[in-house]
N, C-alpha and C. Protein backbone atom coordinates (compact mmCIF):
# COMPACT_ATOMS: atom_id res chain seq x y z
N UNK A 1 29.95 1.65 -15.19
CA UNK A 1 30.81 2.63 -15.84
C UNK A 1 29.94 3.56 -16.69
N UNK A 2 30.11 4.83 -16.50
CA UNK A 2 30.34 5.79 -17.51
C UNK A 2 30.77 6.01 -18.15
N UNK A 3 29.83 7.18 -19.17
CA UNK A 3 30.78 7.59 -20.41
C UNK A 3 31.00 9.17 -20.77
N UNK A 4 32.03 10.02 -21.15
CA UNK A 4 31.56 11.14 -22.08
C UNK A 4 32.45 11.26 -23.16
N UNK A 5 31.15 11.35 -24.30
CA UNK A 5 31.27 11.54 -25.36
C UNK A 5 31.85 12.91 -25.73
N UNK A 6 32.65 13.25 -26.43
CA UNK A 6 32.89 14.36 -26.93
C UNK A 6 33.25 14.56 -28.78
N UNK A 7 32.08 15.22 -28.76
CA UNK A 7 32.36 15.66 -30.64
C UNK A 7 32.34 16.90 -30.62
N UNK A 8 33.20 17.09 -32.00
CA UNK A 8 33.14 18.27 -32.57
C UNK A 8 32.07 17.96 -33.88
N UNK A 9 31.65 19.74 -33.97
CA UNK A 9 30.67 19.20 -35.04
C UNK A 9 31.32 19.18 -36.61
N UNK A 10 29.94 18.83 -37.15
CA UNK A 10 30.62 18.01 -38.84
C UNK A 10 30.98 19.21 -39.33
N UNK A 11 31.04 19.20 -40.98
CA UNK A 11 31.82 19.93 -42.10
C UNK A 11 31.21 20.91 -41.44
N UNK A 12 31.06 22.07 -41.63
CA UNK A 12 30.20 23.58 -42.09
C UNK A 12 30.09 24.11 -43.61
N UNK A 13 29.32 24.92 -44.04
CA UNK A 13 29.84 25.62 -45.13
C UNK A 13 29.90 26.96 -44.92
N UNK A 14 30.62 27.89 -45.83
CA UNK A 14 31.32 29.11 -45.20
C UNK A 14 29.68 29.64 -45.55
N UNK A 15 30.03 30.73 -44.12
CA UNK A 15 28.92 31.59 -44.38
C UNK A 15 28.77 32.21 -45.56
N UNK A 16 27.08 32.31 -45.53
CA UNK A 16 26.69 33.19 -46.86
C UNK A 16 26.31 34.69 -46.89
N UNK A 17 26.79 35.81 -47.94
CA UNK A 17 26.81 36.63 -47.32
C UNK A 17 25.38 37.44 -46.30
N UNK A 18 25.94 38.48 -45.36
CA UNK A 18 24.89 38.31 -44.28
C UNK A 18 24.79 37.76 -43.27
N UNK A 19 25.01 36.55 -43.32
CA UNK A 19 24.74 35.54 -42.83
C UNK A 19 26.65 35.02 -41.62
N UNK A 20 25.65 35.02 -40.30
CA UNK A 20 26.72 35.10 -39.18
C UNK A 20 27.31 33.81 -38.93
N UNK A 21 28.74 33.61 -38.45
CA UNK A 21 28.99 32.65 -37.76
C UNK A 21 28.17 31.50 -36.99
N UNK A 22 27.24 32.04 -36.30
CA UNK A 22 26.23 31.51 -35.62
C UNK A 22 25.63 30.46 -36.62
N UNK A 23 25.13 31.05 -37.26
CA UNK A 23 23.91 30.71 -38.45
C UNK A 23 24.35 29.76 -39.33
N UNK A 24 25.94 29.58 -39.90
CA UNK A 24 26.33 28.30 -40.69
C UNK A 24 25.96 27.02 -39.97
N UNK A 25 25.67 26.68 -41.37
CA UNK A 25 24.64 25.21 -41.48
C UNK A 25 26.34 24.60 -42.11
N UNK A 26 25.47 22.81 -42.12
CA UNK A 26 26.48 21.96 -42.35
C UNK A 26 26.25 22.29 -43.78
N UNK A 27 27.95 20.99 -44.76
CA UNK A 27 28.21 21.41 -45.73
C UNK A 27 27.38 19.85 -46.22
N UNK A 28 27.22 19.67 -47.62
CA UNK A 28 27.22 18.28 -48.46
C UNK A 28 28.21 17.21 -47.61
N UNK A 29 29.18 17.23 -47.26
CA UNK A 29 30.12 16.33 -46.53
C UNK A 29 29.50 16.58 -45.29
N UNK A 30 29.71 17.12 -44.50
CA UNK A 30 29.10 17.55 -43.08
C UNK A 30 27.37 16.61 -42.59
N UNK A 31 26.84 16.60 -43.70
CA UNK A 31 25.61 15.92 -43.83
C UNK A 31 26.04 14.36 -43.60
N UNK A 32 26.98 14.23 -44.55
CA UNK A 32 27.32 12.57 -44.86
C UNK A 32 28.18 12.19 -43.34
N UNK A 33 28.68 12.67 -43.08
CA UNK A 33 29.60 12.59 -41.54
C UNK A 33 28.48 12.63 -40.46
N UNK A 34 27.65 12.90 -40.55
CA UNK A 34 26.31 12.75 -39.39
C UNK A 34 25.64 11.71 -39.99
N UNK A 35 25.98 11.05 -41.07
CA UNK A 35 25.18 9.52 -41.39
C UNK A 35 26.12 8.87 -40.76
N UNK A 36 27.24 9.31 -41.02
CA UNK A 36 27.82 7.80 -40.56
C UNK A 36 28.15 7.96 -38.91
N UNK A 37 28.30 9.14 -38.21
CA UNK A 37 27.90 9.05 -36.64
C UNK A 37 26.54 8.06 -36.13
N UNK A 38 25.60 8.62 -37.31
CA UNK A 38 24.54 8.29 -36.66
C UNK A 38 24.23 6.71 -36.61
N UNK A 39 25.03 6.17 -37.65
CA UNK A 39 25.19 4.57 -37.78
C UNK A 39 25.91 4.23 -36.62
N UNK A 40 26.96 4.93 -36.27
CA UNK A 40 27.14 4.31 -34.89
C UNK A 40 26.83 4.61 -33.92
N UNK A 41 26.11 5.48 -33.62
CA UNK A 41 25.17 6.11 -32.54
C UNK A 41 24.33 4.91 -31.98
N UNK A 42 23.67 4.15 -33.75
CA UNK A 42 22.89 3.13 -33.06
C UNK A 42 23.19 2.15 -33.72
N UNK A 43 24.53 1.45 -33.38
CA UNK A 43 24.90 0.18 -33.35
C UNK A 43 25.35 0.18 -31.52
N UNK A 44 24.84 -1.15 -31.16
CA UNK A 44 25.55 -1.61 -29.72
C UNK A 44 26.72 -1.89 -29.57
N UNK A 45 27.20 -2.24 -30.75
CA UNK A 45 28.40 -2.64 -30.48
C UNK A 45 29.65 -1.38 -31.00
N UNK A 46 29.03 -0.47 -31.18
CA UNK A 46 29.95 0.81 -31.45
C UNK A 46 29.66 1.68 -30.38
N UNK A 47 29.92 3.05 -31.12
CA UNK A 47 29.15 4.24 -30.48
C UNK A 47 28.41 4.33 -29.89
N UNK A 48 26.93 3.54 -29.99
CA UNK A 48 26.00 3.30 -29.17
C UNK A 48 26.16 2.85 -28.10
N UNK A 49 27.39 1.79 -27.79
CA UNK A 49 27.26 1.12 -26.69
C UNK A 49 27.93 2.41 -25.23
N UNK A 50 28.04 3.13 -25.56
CA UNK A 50 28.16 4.32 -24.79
C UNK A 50 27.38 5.12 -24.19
N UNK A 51 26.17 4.87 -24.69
CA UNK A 51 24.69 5.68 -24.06
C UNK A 51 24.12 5.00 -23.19
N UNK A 52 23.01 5.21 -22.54
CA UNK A 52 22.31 6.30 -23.17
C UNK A 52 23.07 7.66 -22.81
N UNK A 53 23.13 9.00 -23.30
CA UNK A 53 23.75 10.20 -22.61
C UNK A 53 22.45 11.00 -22.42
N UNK A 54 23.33 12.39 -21.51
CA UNK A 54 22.53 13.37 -21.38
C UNK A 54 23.54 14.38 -22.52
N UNK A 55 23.09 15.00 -23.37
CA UNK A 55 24.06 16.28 -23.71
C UNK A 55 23.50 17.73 -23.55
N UNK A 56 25.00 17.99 -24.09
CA UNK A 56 25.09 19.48 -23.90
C UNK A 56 25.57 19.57 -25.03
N UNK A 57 25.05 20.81 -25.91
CA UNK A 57 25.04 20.87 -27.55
C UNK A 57 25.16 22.64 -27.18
N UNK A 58 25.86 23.09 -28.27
CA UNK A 58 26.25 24.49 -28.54
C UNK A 58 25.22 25.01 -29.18
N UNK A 59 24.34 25.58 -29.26
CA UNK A 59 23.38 26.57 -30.06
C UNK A 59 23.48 26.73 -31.04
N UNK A 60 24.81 27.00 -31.73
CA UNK A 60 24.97 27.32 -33.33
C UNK A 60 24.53 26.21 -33.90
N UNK A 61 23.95 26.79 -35.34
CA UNK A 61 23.50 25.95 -36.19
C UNK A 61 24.35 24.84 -36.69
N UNK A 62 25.51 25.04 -36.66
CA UNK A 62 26.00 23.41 -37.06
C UNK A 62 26.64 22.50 -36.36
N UNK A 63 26.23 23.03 -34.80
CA UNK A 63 26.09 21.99 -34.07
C UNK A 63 25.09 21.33 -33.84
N UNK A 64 23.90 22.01 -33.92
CA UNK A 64 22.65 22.16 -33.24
C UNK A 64 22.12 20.85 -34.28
N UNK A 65 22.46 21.37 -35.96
CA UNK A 65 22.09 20.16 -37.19
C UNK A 65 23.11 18.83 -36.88
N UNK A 66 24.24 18.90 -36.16
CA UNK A 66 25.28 17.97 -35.97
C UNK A 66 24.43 17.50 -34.94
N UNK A 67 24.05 17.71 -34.11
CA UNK A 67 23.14 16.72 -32.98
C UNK A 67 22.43 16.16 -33.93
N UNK A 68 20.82 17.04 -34.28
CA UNK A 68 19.99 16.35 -34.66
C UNK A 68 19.74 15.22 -35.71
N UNK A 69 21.01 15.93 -36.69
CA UNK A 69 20.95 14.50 -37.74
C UNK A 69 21.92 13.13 -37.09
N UNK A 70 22.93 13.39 -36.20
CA UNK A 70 23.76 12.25 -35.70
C UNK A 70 22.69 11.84 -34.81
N UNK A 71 21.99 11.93 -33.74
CA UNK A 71 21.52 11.30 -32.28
C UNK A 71 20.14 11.81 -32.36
N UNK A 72 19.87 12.24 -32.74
CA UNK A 72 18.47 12.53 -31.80
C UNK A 72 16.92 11.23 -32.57
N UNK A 73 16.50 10.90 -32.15
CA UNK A 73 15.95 9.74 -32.33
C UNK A 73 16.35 8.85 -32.25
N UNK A 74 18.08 8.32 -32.20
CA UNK A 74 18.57 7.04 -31.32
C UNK A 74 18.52 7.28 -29.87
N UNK A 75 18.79 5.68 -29.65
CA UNK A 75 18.73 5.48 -28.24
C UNK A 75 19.75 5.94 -27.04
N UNK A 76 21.29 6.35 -28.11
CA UNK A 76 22.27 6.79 -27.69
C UNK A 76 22.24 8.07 -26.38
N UNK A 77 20.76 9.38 -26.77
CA UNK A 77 20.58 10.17 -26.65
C UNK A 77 19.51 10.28 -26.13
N UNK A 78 19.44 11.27 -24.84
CA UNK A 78 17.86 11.43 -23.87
C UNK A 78 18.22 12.75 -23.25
N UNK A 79 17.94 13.28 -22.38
CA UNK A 79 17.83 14.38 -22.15
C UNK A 79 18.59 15.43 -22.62
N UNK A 80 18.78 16.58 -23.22
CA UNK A 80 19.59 17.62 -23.73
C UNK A 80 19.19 18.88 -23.43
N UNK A 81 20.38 19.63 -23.58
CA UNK A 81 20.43 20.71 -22.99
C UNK A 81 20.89 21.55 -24.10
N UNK A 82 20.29 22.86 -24.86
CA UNK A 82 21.34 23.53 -26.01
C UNK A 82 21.90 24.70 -25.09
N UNK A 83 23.25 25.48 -25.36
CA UNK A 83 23.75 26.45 -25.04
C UNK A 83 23.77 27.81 -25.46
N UNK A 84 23.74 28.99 -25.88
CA UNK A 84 24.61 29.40 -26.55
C UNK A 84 26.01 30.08 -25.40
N UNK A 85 26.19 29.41 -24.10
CA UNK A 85 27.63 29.39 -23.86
C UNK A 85 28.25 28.93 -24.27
N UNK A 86 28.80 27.80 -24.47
CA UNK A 86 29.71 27.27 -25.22
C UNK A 86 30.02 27.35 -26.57
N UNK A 87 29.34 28.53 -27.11
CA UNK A 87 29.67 28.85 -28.46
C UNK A 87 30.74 29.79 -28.66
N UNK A 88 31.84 29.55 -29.81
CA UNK A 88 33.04 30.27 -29.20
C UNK A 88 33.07 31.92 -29.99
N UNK A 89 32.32 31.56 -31.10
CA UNK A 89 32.08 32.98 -31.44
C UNK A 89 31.86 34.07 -30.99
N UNK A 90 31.68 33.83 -29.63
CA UNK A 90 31.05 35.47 -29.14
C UNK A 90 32.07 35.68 -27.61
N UNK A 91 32.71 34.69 -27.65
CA UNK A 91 33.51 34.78 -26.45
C UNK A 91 34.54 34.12 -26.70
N UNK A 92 35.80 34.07 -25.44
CA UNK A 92 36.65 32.36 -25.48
C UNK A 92 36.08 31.38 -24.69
N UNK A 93 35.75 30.44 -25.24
CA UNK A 93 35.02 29.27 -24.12
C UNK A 93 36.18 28.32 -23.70
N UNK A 94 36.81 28.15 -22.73
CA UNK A 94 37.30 27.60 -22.11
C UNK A 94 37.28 25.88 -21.99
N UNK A 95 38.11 24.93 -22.19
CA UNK A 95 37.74 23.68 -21.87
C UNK A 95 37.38 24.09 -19.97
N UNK A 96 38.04 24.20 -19.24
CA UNK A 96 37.00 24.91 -17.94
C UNK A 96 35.83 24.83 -18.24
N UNK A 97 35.49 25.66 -18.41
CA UNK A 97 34.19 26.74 -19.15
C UNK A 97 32.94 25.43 -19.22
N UNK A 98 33.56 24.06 -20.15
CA UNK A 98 32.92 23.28 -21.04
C UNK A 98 32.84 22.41 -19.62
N UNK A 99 33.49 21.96 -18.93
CA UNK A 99 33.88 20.95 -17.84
C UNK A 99 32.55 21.60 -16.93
N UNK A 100 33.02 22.95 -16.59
CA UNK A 100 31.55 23.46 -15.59
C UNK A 100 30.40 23.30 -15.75
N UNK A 101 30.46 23.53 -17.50
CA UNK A 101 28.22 23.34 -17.96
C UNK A 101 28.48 21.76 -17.85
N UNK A 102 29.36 20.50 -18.20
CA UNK A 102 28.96 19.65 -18.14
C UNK A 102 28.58 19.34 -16.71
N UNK A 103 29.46 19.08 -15.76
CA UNK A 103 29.21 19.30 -14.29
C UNK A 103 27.83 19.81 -14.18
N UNK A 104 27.46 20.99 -14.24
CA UNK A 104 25.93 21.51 -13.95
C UNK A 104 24.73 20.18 -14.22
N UNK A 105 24.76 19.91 -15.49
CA UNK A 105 24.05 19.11 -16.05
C UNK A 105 24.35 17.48 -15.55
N UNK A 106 25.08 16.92 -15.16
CA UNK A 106 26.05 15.76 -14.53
C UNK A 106 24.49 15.13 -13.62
N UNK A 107 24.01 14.46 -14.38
CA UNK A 107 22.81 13.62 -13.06
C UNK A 107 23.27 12.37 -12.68
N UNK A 108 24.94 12.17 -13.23
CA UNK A 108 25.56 11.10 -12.73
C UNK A 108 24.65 9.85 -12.32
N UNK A 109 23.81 9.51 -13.28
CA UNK A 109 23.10 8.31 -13.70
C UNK A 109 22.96 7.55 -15.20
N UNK A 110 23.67 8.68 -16.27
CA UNK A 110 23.98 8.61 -17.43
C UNK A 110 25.20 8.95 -17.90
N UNK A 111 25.22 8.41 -18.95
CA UNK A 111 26.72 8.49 -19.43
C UNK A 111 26.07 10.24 -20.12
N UNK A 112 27.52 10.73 -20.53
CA UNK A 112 27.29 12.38 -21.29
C UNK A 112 27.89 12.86 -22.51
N UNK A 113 27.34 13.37 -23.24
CA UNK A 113 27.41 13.84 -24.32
C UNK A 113 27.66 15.01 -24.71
N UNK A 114 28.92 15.97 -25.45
CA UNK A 114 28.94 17.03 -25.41
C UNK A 114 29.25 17.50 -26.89
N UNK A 115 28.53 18.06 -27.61
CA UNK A 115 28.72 18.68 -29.05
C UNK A 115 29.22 20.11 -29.23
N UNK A 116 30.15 20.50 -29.57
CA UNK A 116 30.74 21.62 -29.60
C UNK A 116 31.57 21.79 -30.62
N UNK A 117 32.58 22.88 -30.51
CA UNK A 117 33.48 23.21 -31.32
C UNK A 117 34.99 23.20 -30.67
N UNK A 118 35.92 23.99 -31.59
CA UNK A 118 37.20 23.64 -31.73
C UNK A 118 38.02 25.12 -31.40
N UNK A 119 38.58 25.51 -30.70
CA UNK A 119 39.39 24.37 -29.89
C UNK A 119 39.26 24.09 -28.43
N UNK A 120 38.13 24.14 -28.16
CA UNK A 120 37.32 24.20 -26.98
C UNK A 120 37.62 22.51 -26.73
N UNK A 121 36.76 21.88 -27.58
CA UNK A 121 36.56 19.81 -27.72
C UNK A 121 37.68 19.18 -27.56
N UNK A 122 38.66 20.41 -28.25
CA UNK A 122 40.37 19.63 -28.15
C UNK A 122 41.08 19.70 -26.66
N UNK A 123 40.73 20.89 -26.76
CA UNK A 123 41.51 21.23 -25.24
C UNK A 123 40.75 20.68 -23.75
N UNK A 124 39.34 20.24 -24.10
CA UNK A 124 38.96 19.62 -23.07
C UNK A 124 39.10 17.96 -23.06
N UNK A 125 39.69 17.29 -24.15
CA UNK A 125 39.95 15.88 -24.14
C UNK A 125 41.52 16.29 -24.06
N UNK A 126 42.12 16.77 -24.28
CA UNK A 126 43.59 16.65 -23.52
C UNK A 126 43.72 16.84 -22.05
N UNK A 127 42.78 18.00 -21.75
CA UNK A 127 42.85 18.29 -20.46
C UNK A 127 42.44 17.17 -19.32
N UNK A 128 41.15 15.96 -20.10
CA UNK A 128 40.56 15.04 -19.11
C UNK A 128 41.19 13.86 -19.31
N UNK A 129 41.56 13.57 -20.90
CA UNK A 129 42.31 11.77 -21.22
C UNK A 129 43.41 11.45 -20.33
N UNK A 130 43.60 10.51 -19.69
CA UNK A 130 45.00 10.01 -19.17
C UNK A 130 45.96 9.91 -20.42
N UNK A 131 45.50 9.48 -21.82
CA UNK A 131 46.46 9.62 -22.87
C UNK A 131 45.29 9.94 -23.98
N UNK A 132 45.80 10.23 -25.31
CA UNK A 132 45.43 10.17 -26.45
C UNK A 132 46.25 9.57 -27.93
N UNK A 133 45.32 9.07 -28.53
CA UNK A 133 45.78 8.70 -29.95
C UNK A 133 46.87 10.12 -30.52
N UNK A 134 48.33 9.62 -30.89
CA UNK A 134 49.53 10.57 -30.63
C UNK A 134 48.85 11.73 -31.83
N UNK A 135 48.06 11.08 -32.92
CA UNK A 135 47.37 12.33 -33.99
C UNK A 135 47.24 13.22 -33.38
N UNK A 136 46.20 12.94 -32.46
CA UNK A 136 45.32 14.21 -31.37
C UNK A 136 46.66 15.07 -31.08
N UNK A 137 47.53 14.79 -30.71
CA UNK A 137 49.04 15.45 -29.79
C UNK A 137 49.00 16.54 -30.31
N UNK A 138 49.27 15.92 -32.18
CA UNK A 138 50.08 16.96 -33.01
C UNK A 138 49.09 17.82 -33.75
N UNK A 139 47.44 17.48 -33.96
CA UNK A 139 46.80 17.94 -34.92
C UNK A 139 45.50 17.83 -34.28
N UNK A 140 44.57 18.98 -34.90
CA UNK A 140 42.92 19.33 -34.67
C UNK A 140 42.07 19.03 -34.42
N UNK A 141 41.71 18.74 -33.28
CA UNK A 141 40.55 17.80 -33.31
C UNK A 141 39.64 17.72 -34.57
N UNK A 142 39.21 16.19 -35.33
CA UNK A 142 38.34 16.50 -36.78
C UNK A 142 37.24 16.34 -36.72
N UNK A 143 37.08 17.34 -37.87
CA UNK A 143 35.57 17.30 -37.85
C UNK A 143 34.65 16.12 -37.94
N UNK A 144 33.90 16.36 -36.73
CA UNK A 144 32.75 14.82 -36.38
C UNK A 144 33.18 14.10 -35.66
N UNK A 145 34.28 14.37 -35.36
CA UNK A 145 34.75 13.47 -34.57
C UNK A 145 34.36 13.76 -32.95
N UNK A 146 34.62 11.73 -32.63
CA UNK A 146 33.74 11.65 -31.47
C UNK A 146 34.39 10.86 -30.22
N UNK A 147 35.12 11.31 -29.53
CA UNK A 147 36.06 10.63 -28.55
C UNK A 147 35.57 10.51 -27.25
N UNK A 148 35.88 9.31 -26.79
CA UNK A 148 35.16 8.38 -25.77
C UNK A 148 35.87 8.59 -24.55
N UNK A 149 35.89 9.31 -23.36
CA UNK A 149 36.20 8.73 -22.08
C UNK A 149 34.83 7.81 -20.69
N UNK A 150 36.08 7.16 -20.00
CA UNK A 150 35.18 6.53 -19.15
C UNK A 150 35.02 6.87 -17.76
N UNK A 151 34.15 7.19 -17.90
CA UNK A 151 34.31 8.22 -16.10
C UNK A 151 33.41 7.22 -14.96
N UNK A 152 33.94 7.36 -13.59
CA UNK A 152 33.52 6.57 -12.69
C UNK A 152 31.52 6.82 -13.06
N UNK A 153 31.34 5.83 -12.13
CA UNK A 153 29.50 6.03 -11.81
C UNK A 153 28.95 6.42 -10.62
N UNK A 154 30.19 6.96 -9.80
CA UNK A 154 29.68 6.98 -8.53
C UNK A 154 30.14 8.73 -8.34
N UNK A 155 30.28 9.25 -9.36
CA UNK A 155 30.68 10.62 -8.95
C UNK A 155 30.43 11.64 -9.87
N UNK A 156 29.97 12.67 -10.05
CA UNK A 156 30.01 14.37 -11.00
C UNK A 156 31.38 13.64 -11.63
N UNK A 157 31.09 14.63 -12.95
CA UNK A 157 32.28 14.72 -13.80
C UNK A 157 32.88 15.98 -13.13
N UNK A 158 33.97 15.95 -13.26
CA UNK A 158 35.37 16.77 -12.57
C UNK A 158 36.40 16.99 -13.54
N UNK A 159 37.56 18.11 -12.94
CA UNK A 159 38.92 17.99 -13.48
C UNK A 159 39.86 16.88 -13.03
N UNK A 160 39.47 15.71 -13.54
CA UNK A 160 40.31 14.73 -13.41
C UNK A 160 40.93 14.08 -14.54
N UNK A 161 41.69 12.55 -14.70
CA UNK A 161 42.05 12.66 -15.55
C UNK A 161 40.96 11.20 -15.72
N UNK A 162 40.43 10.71 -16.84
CA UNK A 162 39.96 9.74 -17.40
C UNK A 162 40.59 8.84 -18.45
N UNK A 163 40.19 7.12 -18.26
CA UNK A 163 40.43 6.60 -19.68
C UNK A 163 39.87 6.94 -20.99
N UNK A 164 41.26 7.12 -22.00
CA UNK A 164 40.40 6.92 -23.29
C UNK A 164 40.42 5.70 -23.84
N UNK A 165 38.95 5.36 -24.31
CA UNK A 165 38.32 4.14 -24.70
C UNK A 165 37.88 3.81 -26.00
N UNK A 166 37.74 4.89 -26.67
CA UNK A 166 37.25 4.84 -28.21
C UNK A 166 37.49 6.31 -28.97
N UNK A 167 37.48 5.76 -30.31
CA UNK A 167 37.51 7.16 -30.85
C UNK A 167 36.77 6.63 -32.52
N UNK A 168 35.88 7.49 -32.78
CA UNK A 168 34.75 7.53 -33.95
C UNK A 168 35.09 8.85 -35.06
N UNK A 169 35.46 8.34 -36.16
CA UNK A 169 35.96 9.83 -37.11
C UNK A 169 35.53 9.41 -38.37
N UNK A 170 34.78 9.97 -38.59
CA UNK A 170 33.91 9.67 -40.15
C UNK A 170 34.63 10.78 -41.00
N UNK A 171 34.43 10.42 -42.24
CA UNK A 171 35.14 10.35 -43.25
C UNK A 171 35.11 11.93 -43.79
């Protein structure tokens, strides 16, 4: 069995002036929400036990800091890919959109990992879960948060529908 991971990234803080959409960095909270991903990134018996992945990470800076302080030096995490497609600022990115770059990247030998934003993360775990936790139904995907489907091992990720298996939401 497979896995894909899907987070949105942590806090942000509002841009400073000048300073673009792109370019916001995480907030004091946003920092602390990538400690505690990253604790379960590398516990086996959490989060971790979901890897190793390949991801696909959005370019903007507070995704880009939402990878590196959650995963990158655990074991959770191995090959990656950054975007700036899937960044929604400069376009609409589509859960589509998100399904295709994962597909591209799909070496369907690893479980996958995808860091992005909102409401891109939301609309692509409704679009793939066979169900969700009824929160998700009514409200935003949250920030850091990290929801688990299990996708076959014998095939590309697709528009299909998958189990959901876990869900990780730091504080």
């Amino acid at each position: 069995m497979r896995y894909l991971t899907i987070v949105r990234h942590c806090e942000s803080s509002p841009a400073h002036h000048g300073e673009s959409d792109f370019e916001r960095v995480l907030s004091k909270r946003g920092r602390h929400q990538c400690e505690q991903l990253r604790k379960w990134a590398s516990n086996d018996h959490k989060l971790g036990r979901y890897g190793p992945t390949t991801a696909l990470v959005s370019n903007a800076a507070r995704t880009r800091e939402t990878f590196e302080r959650a995963f990158v030096g655990t074991a959770f995490v191995g090959p990656r890919e950054f975007s700036d497609l899937i960044y929604n600022g400069r376009r609409d990115v589509s859960a589509e959109d998100l399904l295709i770059d994962l597909a591209a990247l799909d070496p369907v030998t690893t479980s996958l990992l995808v860091v992005a934003h909102n409401p891109t993360v939301h609309e692509l775990l409704l679009s793939l879960a066979q169900s969700v936790p009824d929160a998700l139904e009514r409200k935003a995907f949250p920030l850091g948060g990290a929801f688990v489907l299990a996708l076959p091992d014998d095939r590309q990720i697709g528009l299909a529908r998958y189990e959901f298996v876990a869900s990780y939401v730091p504080d």
